[in-house]
Protein backbone atom coordinates (compact mmCIF):
# COMPACT_ATOMS: atom_id res chain seq x y z
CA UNK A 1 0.00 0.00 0.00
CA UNK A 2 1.16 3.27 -0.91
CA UNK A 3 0.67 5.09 2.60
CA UNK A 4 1.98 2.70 5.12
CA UNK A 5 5.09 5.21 5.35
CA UNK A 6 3.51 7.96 5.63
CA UNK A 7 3.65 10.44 8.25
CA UNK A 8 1.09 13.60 8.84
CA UNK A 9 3.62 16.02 8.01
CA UNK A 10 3.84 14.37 4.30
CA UNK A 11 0.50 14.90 3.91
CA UNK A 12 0.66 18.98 4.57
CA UNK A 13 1.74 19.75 1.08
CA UNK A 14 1.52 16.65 -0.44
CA UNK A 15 3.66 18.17 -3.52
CA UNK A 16 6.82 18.19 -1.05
CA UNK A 17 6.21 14.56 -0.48
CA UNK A 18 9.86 13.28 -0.13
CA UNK A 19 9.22 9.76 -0.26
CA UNK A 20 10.13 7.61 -3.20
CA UNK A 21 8.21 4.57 -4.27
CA UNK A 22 9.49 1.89 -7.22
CA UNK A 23 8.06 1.50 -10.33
CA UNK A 24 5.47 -0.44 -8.91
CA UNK A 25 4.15 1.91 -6.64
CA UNK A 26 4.34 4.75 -9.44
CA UNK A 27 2.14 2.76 -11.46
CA UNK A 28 -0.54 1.77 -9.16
CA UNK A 29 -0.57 5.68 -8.16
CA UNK A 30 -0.73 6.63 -11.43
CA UNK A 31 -3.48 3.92 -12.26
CA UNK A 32 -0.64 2.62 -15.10
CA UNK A 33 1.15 -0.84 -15.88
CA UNK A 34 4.93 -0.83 -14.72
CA UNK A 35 5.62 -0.69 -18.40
CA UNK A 36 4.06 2.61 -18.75
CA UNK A 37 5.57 3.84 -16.09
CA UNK A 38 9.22 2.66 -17.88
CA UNK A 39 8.19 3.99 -21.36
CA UNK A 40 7.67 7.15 -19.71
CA UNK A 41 10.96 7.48 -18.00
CA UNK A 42 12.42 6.65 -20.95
CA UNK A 43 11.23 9.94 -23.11
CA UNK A 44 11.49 12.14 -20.25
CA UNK A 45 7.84 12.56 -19.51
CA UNK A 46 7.85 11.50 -16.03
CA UNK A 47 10.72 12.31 -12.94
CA UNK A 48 12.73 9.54 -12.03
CA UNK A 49 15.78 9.14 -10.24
CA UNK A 50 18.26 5.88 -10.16
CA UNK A 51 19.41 4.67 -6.69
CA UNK A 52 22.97 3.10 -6.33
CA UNK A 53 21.31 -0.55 -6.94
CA UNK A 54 20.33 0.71 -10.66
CA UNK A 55 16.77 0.70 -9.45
CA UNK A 56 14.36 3.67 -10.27
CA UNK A 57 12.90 5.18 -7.52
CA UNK A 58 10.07 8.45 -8.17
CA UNK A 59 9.31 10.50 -5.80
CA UNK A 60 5.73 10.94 -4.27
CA UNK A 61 5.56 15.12 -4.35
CA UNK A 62 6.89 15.05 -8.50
CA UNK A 63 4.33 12.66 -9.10
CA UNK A 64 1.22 14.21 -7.41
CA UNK A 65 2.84 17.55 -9.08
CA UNK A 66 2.93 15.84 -12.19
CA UNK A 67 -0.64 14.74 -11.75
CA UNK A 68 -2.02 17.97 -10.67
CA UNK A 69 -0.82 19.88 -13.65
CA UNK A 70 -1.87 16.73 -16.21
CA UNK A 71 -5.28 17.49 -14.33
CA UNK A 72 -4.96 21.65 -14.94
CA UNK A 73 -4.09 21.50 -18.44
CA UNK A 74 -7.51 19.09 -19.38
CA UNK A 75 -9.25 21.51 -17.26
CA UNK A 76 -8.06 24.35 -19.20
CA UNK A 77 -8.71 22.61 -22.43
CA UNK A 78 -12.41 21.34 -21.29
CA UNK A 79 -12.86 25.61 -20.83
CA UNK A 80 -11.35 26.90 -24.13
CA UNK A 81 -13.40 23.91 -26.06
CA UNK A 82 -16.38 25.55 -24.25
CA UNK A 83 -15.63 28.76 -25.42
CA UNK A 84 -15.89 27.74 -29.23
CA UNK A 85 -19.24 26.39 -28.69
């Protein structure tokens, strides 16, 4: 489970979330297969870092940023498609 780490300050500003889960963790967040979560490291489109075992590790704040703006930007497009109407 993805919040049997956490602690209540984590959850203040969940953006600043300094945990880092594995690609497994990532995907299930992100409501992805593992595999997406690779192809997506692999042309940039998603923060990743490498730990000294070669594993990739992504940490909780990026992603939740990374979500929030994903969710901003269809927002915004939902309102300008309005607008044409």
């Amino acid at each position: 489970m993805l919040d049997d780490n956490h602690t209540d300050d984590n959850y203040n500003d969940p953006e600043h979330d300094d945990r880092v889960w594995s690609v497994r963790q990532a995907a299930e967040f992100l409501s992805r297969s593992p595999r997406t979560v690779r192809r997506w490291r692999q042309q940039g489109r998603i923060p990743c870092v490498v730990d000294p075992g070669g594993h990739l590790r992504f940490r909780a704040g990026s992603l939740r940023k990374m979500v929030r703006e994903a969710e901003e930007m269809r927002e915004e497009a939902k309102k300008e498609a309005k607008k044409k109407k």
